[in-house]
PDB file of N, CA and C in Angstrom:
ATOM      1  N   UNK A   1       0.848  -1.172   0.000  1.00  0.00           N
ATOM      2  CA  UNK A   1       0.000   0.000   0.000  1.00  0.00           C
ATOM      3  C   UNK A   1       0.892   1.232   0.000  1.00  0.00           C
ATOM      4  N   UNK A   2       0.836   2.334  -1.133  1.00  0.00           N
ATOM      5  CA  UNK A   2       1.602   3.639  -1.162  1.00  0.00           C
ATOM      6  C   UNK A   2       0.539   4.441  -0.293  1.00  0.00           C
ATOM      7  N   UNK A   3       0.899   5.026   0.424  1.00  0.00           N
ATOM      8  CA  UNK A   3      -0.214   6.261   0.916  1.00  0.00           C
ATOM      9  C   UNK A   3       1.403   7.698   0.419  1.00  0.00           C
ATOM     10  N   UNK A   4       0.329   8.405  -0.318  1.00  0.00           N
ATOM     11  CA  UNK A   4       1.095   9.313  -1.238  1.00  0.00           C
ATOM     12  C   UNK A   4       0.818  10.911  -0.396  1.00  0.00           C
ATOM     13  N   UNK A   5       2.023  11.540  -0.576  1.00  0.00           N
ATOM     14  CA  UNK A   5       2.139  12.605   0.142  1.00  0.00           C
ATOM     15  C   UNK A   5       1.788  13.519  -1.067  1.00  0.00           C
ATOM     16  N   UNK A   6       1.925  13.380  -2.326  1.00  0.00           N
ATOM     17  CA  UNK A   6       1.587  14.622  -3.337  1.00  0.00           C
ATOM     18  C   UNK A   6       0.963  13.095  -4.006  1.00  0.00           C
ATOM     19  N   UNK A   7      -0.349  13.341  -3.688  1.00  0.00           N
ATOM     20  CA  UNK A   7      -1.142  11.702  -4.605  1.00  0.00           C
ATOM     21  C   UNK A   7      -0.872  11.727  -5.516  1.00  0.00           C
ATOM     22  N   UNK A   8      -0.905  10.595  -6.220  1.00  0.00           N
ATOM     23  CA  UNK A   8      -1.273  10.593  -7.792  1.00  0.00           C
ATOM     24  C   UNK A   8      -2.924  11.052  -8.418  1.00  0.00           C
ATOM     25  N   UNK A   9      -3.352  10.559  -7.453  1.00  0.00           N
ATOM     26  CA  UNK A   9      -4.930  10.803  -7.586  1.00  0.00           C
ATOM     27  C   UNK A   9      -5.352  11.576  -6.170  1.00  0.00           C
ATOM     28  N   UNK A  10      -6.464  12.347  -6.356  1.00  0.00           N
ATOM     29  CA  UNK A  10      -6.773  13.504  -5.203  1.00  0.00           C
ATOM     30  C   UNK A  10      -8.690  12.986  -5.083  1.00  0.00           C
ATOM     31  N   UNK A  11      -8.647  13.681  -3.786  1.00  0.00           N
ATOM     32  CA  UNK A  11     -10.232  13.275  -3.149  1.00  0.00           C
ATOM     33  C   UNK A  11     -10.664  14.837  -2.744  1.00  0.00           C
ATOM     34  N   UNK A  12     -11.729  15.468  -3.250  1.00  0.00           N
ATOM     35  CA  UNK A  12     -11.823  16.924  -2.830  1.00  0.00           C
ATOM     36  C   UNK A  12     -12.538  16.282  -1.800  1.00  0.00           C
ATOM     37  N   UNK A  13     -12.754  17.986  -1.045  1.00  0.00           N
ATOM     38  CA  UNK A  13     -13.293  18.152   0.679  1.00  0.00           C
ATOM     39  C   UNK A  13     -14.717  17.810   0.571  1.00  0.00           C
ATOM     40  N   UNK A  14     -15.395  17.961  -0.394  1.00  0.00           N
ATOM     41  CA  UNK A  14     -16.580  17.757  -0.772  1.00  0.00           C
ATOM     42  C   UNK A  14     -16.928  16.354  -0.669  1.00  0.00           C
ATOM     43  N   UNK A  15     -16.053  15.036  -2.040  1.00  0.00           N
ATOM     44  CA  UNK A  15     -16.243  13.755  -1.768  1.00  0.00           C
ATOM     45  C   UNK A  15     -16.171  13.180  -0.497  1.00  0.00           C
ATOM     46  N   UNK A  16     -14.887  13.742   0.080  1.00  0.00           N
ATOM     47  CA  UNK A  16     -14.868  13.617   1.837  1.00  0.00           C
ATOM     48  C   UNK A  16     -15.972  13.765   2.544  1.00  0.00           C
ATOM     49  N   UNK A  17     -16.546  14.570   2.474  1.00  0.00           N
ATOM     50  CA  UNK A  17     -17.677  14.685   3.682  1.00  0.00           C
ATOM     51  C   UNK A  17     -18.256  13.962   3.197  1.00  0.00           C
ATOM     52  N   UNK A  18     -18.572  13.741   2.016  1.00  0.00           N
ATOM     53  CA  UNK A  18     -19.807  12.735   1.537  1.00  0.00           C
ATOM     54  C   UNK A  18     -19.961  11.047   2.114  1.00  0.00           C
ATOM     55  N   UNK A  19     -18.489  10.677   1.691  1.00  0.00           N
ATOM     56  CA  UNK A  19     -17.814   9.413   2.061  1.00  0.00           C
ATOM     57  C   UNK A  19     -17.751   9.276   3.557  1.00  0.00           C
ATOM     58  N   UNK A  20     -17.531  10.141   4.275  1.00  0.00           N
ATOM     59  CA  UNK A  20     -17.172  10.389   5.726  1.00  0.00           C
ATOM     60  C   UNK A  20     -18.836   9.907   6.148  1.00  0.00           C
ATOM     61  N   UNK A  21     -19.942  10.762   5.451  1.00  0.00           N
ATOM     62  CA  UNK A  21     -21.525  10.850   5.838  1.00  0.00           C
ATOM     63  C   UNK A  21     -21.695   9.309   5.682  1.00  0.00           C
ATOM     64  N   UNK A  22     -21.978   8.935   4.030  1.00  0.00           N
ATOM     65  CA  UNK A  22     -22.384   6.863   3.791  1.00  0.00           C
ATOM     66  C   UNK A  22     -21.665   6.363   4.744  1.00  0.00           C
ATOM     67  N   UNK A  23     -20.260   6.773   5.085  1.00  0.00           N
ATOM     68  CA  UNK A  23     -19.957   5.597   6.017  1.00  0.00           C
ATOM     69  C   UNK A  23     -20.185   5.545   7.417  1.00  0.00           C
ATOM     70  N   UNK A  24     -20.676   6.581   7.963  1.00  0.00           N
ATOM     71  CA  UNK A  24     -21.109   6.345   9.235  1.00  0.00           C
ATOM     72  C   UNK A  24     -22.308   6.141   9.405  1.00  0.00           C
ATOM     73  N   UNK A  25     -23.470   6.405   8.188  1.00  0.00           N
ATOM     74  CA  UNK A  25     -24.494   5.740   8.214  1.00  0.00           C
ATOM     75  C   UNK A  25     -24.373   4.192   7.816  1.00  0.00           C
ATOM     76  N   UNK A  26     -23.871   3.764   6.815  1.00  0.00           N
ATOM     77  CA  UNK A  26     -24.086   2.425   7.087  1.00  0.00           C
ATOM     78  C   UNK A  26     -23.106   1.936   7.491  1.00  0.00           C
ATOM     79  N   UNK A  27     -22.267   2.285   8.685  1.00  0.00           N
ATOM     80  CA  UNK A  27     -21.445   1.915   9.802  1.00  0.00           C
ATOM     81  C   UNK A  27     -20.131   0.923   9.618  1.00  0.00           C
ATOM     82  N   UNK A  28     -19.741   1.818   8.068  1.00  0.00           N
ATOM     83  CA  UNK A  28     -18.585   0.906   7.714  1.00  0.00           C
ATOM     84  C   UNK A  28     -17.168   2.261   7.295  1.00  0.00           C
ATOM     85  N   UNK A  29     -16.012   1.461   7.511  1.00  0.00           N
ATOM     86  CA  UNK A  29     -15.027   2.612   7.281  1.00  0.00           C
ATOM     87  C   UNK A  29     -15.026   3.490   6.185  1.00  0.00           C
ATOM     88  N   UNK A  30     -14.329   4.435   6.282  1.00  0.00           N
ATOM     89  CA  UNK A  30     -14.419   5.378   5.290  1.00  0.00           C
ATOM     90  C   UNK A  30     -13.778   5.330   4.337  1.00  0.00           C
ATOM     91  N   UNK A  31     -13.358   4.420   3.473  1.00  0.00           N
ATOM     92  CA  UNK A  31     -12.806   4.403   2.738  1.00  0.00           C
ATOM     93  C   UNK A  31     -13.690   4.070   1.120  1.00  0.00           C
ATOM     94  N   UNK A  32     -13.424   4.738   0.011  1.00  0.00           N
ATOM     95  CA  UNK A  32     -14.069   4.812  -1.093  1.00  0.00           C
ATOM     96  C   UNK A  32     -13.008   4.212  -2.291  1.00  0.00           C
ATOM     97  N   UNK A  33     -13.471   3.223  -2.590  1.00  0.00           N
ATOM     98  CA  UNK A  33     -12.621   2.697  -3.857  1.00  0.00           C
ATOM     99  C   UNK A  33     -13.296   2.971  -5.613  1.00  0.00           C
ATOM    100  N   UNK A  34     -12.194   3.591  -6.354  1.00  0.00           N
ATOM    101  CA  UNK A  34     -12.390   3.866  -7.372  1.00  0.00           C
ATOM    102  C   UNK A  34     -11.665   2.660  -8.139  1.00  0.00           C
ATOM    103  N   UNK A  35     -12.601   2.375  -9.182  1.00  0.00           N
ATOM    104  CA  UNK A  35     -11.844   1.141 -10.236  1.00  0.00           C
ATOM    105  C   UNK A  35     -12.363   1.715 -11.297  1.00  0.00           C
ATOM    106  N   UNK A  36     -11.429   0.937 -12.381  1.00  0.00           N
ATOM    107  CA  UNK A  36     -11.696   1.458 -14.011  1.00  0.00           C
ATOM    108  C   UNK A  36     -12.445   0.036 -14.572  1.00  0.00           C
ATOM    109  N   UNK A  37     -13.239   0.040 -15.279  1.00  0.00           N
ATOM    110  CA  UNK A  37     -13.700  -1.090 -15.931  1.00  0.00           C
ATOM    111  C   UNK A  37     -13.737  -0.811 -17.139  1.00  0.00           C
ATOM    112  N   UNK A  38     -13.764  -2.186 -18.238  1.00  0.00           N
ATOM    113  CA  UNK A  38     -13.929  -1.590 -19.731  1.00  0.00           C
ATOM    114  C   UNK A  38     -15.489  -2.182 -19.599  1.00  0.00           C
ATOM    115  N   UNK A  39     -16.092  -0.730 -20.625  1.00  0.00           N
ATOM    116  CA  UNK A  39     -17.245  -0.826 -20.948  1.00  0.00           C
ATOM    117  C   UNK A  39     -17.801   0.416 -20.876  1.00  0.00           C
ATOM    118  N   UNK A  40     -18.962   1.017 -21.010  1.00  0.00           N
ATOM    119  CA  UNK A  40     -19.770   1.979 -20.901  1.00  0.00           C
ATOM    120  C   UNK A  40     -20.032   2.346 -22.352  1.00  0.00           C
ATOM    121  N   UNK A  41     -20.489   3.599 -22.732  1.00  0.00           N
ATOM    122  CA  UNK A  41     -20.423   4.034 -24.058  1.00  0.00           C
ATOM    123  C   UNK A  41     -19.221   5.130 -24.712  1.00  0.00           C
ATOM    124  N   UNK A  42     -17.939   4.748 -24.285  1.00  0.00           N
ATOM    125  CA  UNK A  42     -16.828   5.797 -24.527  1.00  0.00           C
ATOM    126  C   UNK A  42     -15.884   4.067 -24.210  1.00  0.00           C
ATOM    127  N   UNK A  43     -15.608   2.888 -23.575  1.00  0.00           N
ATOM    128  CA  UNK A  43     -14.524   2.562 -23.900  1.00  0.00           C
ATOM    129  C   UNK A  43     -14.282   1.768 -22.407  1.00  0.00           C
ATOM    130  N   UNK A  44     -14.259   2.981 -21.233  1.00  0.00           N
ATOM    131  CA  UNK A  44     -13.791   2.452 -20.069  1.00  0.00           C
ATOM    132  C   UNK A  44     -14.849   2.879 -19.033  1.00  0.00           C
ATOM    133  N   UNK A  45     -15.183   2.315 -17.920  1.00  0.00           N
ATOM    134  CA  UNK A  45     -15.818   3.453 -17.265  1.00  0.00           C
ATOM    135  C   UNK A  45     -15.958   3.152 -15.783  1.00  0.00           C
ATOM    136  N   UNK A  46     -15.766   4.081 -14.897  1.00  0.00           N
ATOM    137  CA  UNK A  46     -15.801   4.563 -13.359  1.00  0.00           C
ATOM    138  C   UNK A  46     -16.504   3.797 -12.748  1.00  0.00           C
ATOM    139  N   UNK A  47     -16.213   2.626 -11.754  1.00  0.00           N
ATOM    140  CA  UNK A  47     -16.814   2.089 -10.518  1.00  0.00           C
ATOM    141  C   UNK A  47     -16.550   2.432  -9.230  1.00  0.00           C
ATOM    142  N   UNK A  48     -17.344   2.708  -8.441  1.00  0.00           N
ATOM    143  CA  UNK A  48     -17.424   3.325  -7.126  1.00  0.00           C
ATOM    144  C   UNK A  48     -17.935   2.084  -6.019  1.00  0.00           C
ATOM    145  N   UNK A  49     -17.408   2.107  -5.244  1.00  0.00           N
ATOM    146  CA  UNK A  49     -17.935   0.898  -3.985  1.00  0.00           C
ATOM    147  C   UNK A  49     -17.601   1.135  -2.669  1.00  0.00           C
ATOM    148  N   UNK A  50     -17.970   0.612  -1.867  1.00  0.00           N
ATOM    149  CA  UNK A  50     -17.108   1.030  -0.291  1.00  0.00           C
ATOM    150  C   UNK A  50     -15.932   0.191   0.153  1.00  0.00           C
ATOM    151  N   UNK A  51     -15.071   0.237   0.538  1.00  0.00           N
ATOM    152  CA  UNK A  51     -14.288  -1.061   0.809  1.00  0.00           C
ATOM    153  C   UNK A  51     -14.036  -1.084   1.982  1.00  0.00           C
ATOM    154  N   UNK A  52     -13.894  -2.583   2.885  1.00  0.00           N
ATOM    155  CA  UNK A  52     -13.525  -2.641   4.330  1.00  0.00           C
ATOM    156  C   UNK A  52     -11.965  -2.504   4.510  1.00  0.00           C
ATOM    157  N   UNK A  53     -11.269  -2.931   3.692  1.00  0.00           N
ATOM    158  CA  UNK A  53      -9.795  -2.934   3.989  1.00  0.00           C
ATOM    159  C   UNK A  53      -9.170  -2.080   2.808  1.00  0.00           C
ATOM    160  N   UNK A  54      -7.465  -2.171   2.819  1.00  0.00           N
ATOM    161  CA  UNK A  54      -6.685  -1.182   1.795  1.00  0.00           C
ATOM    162  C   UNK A  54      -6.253  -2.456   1.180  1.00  0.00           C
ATOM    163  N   UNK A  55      -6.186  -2.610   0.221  1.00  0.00           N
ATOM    164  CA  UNK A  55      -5.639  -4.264  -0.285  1.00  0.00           C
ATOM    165  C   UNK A  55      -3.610  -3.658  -0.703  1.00  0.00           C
ATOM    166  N   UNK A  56      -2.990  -4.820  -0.672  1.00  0.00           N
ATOM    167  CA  UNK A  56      -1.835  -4.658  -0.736  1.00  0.00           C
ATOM    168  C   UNK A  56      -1.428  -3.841  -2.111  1.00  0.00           C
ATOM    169  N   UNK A  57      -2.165  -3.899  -3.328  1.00  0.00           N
ATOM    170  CA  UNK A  57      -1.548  -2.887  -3.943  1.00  0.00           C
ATOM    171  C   UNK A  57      -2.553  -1.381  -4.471  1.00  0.00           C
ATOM    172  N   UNK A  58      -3.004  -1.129  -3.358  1.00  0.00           N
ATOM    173  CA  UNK A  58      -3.716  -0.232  -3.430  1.00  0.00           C
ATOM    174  C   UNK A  58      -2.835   1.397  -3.680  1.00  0.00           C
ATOM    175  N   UNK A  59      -3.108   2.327  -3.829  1.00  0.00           N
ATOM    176  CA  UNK A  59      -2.210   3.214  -4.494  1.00  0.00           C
ATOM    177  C   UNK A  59      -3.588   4.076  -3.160  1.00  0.00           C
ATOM    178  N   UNK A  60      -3.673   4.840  -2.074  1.00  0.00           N
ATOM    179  CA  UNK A  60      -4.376   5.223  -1.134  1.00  0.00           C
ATOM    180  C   UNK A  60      -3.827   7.033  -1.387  1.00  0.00           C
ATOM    181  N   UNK A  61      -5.261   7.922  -1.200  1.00  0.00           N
ATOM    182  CA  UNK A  61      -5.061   9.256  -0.862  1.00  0.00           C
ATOM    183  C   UNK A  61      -6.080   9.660   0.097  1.00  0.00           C
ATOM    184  N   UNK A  62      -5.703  10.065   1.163  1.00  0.00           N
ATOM    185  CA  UNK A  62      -6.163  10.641   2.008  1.00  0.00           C
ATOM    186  C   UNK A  62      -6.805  11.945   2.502  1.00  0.00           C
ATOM    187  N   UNK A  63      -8.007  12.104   2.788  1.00  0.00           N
ATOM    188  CA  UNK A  63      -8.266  13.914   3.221  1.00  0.00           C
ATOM    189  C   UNK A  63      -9.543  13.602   4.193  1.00  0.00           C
ATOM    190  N   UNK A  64      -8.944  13.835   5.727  1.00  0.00           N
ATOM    191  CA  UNK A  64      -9.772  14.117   6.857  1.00  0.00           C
ATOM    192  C   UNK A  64      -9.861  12.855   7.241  1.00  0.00           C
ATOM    193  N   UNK A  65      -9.469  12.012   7.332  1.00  0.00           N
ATOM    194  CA  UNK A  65      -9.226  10.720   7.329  1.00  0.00           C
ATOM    195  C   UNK A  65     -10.188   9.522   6.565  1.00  0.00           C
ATOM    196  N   UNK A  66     -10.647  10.242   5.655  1.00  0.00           N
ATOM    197  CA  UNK A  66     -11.263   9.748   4.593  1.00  0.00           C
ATOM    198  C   UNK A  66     -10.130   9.135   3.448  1.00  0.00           C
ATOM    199  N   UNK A  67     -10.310   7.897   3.193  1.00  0.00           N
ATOM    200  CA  UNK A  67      -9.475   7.505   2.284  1.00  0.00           C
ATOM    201  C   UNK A  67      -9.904   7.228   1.134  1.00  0.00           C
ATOM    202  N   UNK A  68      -9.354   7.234  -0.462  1.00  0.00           N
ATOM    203  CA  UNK A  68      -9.946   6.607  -1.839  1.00  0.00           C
ATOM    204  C   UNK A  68      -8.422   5.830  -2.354  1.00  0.00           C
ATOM    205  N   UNK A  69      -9.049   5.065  -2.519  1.00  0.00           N
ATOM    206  CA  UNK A  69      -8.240   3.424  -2.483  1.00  0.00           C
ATOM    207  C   UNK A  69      -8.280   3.504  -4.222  1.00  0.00           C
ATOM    208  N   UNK A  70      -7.135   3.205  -5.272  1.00  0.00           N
ATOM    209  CA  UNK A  70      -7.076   2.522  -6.483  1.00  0.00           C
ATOM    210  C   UNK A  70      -6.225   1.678  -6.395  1.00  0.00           C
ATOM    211  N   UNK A  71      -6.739   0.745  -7.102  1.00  0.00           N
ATOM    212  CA  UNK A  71      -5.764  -0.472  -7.810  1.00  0.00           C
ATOM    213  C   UNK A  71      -4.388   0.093  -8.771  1.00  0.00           C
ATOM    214  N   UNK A  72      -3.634  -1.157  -8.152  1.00  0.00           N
ATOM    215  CA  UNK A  72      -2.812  -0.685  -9.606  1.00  0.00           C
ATOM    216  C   UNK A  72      -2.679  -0.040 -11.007  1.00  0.00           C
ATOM    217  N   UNK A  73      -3.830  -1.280 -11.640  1.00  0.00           N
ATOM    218  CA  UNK A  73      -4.232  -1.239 -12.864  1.00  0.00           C
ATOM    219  C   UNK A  73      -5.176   0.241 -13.263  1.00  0.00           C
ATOM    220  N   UNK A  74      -5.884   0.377 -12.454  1.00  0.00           N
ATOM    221  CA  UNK A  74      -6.575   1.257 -12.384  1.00  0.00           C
ATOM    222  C   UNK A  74      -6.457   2.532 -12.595  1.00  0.00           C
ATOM    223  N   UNK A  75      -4.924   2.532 -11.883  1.00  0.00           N
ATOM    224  CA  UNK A  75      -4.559   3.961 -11.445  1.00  0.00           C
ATOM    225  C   UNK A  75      -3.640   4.774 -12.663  1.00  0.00           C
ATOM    226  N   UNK A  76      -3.126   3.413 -13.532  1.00  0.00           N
ATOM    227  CA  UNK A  76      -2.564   3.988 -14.774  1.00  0.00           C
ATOM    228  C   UNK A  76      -3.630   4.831 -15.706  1.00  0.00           C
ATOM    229  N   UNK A  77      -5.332   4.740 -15.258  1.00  0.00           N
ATOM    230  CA  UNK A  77      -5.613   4.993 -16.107  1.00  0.00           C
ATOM    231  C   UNK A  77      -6.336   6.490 -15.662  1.00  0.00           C
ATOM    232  N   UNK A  78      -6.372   6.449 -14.086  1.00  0.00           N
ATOM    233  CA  UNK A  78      -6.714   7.648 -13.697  1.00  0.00           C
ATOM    234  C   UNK A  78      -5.223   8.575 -12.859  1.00  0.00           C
ATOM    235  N   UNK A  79      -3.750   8.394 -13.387  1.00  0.00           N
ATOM    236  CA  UNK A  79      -3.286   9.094 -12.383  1.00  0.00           C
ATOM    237  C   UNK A  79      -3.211  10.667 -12.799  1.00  0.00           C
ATOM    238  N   UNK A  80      -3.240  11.323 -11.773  1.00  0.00           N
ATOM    239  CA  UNK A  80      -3.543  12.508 -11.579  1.00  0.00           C
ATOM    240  C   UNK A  80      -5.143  12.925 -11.535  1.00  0.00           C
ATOM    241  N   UNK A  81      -5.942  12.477 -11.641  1.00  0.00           N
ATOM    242  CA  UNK A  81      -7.325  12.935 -11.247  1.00  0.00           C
ATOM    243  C   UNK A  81      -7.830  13.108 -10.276  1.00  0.00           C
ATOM    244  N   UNK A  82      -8.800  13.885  -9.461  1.00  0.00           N
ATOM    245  CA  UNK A  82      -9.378  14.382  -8.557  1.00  0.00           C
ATOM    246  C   UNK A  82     -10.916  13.620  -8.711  1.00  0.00           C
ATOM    247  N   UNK A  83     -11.369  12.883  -7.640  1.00  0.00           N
ATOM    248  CA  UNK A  83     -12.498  12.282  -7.491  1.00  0.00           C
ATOM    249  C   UNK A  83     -13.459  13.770  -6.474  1.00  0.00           C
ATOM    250  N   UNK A  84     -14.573  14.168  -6.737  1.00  0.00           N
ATOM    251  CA  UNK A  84     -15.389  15.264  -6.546  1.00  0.00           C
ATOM    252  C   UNK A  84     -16.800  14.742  -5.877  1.00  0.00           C
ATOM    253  N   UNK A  85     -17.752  15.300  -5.686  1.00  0.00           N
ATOM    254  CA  UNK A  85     -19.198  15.002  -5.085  1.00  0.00           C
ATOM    255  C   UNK A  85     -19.969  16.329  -5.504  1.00  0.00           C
ATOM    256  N   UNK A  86     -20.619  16.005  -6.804  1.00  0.00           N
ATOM    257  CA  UNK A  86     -21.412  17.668  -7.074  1.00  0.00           C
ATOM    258  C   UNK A  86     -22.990  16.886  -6.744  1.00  0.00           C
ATOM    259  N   UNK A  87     -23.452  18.269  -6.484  1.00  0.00           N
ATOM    260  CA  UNK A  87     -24.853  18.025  -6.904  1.00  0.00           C
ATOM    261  C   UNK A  87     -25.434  19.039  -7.439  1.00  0.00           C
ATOM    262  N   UNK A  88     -26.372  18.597  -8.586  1.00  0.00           N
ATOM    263  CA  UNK A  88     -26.570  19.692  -9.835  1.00  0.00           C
ATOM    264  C   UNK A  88     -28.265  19.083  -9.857  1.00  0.00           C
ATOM    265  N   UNK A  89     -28.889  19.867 -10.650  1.00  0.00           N
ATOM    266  CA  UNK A  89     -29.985  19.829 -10.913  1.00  0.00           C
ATOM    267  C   UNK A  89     -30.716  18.026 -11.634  1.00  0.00           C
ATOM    268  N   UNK A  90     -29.598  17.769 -12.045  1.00  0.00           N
ATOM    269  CA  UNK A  90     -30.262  15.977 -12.702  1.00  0.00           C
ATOM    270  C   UNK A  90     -29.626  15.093 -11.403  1.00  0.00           C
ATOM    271  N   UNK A  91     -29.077  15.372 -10.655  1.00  0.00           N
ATOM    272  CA  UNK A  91     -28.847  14.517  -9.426  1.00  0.00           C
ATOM    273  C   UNK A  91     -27.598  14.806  -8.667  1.00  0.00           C
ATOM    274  N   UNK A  92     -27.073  13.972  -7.917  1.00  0.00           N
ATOM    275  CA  UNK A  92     -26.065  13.686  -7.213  1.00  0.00           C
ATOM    276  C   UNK A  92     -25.141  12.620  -7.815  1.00  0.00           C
ATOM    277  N   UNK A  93     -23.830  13.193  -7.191  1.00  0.00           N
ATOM    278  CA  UNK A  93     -22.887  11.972  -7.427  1.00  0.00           C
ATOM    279  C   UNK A  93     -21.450  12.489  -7.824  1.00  0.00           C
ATOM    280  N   UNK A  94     -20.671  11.106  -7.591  1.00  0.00           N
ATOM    281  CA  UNK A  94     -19.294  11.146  -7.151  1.00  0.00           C
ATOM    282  C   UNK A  94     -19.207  11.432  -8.899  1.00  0.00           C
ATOM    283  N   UNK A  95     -18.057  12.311  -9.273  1.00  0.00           N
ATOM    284  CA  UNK A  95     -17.327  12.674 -10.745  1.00  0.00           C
ATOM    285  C   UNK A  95     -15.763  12.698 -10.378  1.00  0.00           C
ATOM    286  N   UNK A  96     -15.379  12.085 -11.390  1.00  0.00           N
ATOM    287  CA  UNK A  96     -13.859  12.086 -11.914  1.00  0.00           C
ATOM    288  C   UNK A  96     -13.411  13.018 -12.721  1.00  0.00           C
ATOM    289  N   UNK A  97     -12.336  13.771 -12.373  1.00  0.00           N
ATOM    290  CA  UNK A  97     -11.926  14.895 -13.582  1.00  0.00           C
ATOM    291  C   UNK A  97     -10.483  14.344 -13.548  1.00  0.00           C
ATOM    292  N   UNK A  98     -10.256  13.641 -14.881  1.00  0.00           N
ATOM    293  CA  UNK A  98      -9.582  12.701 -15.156  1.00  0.00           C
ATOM    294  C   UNK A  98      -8.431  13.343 -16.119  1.00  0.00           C
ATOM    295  N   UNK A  99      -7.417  13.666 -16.213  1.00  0.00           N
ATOM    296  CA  UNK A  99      -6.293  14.127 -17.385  1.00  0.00           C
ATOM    297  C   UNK A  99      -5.986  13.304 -18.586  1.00  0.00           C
ATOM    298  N   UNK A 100      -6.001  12.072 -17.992  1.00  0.00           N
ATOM    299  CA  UNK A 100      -6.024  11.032 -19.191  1.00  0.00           C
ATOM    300  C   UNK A 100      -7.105  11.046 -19.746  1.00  0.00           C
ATOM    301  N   UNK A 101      -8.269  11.221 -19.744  1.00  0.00           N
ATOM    302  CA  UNK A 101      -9.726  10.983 -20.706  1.00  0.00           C
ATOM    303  C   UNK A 101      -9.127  11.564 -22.050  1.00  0.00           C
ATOM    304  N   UNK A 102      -9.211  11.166 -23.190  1.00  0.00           N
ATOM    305  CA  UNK A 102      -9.622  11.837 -24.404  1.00  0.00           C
ATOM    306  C   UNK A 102     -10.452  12.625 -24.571  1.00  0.00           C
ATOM    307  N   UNK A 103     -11.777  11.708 -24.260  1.00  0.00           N
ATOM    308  CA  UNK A 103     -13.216  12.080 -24.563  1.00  0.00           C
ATOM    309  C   UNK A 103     -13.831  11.199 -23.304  1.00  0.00           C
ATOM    310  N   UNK A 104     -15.079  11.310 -23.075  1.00  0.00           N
ATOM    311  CA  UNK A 104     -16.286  10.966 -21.911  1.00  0.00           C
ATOM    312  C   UNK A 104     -17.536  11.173 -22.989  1.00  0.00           C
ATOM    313  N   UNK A 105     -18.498  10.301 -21.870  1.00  0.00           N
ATOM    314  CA  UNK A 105     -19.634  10.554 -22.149  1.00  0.00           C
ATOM    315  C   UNK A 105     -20.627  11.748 -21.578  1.00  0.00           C
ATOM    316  N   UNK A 106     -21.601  12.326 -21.567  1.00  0.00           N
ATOM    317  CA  UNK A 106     -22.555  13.148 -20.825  1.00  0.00           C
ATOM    318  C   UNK A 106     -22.573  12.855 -19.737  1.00  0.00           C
ATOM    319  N   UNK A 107     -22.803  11.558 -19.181  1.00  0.00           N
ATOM    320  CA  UNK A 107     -22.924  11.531 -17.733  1.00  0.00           C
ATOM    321  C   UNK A 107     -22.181  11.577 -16.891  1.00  0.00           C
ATOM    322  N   UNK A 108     -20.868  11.633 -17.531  1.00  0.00           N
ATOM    323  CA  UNK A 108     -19.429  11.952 -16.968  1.00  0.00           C
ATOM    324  C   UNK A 108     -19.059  10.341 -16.401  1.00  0.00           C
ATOM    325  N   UNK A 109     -19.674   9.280 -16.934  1.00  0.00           N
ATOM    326  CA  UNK A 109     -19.143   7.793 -15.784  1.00  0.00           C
ATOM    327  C   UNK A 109     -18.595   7.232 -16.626  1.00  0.00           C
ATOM    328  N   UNK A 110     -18.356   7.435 -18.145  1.00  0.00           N
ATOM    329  CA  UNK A 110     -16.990   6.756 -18.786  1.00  0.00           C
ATOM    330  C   UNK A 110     -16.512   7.508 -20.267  1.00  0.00           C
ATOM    331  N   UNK A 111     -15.179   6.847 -20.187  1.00  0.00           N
ATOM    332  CA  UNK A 111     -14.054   7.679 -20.904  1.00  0.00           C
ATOM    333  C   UNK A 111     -13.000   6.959 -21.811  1.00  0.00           C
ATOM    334  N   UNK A 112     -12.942   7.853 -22.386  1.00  0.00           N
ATOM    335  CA  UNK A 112     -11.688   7.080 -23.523  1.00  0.00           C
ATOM    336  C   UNK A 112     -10.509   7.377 -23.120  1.00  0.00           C
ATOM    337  N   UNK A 113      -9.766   6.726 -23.350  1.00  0.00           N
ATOM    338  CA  UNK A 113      -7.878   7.515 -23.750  1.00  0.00           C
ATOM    339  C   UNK A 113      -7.147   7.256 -24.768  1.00  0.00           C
TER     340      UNK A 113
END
């Protein structure tokens, strides 16, 4: 497990509280794992889950003691991105602003490179 002092990947104050909120309601740690999957309508696209542990090659960034956990594999495809929590008029939800994307779709949950 790297826990990164200048991350590769970043968690704003916003996803934090959010993550900090689900997990003390459904009474599990705070930690938020981002994975890349292939599929969506662009190529690759954003999975979100809760996780109980940091798995050994987790690539970990921290804010408020909120953690977001990537995989290895994963992380080649998001490093340097900032995971966010907006809420806008069509809903809520966690967004990736990703450097590697080419292109995305509208709903912002998957991306090319």
């Amino acid at each position: 497990m790297a826990t990164l002092l200048a991350p590769e990947i970043a968690l704003t104050p916003s996803a934090a509280v959010r993550v900090a909120a689900i997990a003390a309601k459904q009474g599990k740690p705070a930690i938020l794992r981002l994975a890349v999957d292939g599929g969506g309508c662009s190529g690759f696209q954003y999975r979100f889950g809760f996780a109980d542990t940091v798995d050994a090659d987790d690539t970990v960034a921290e804010l408020d003691g909120v953690r977001l956990v990537v995989d290895s594999v994963s992380l080649d495809l998001v490093r340097g991105a900032a995971v966010d929590y907006v809420e806008e008029l069509g809903g809520a939800a966690f967004r990736v602003t990703n450097p590697n994307a080419a292109s995305g779709c509208g709903c912002g949950s998957s991306f090319s490179v």
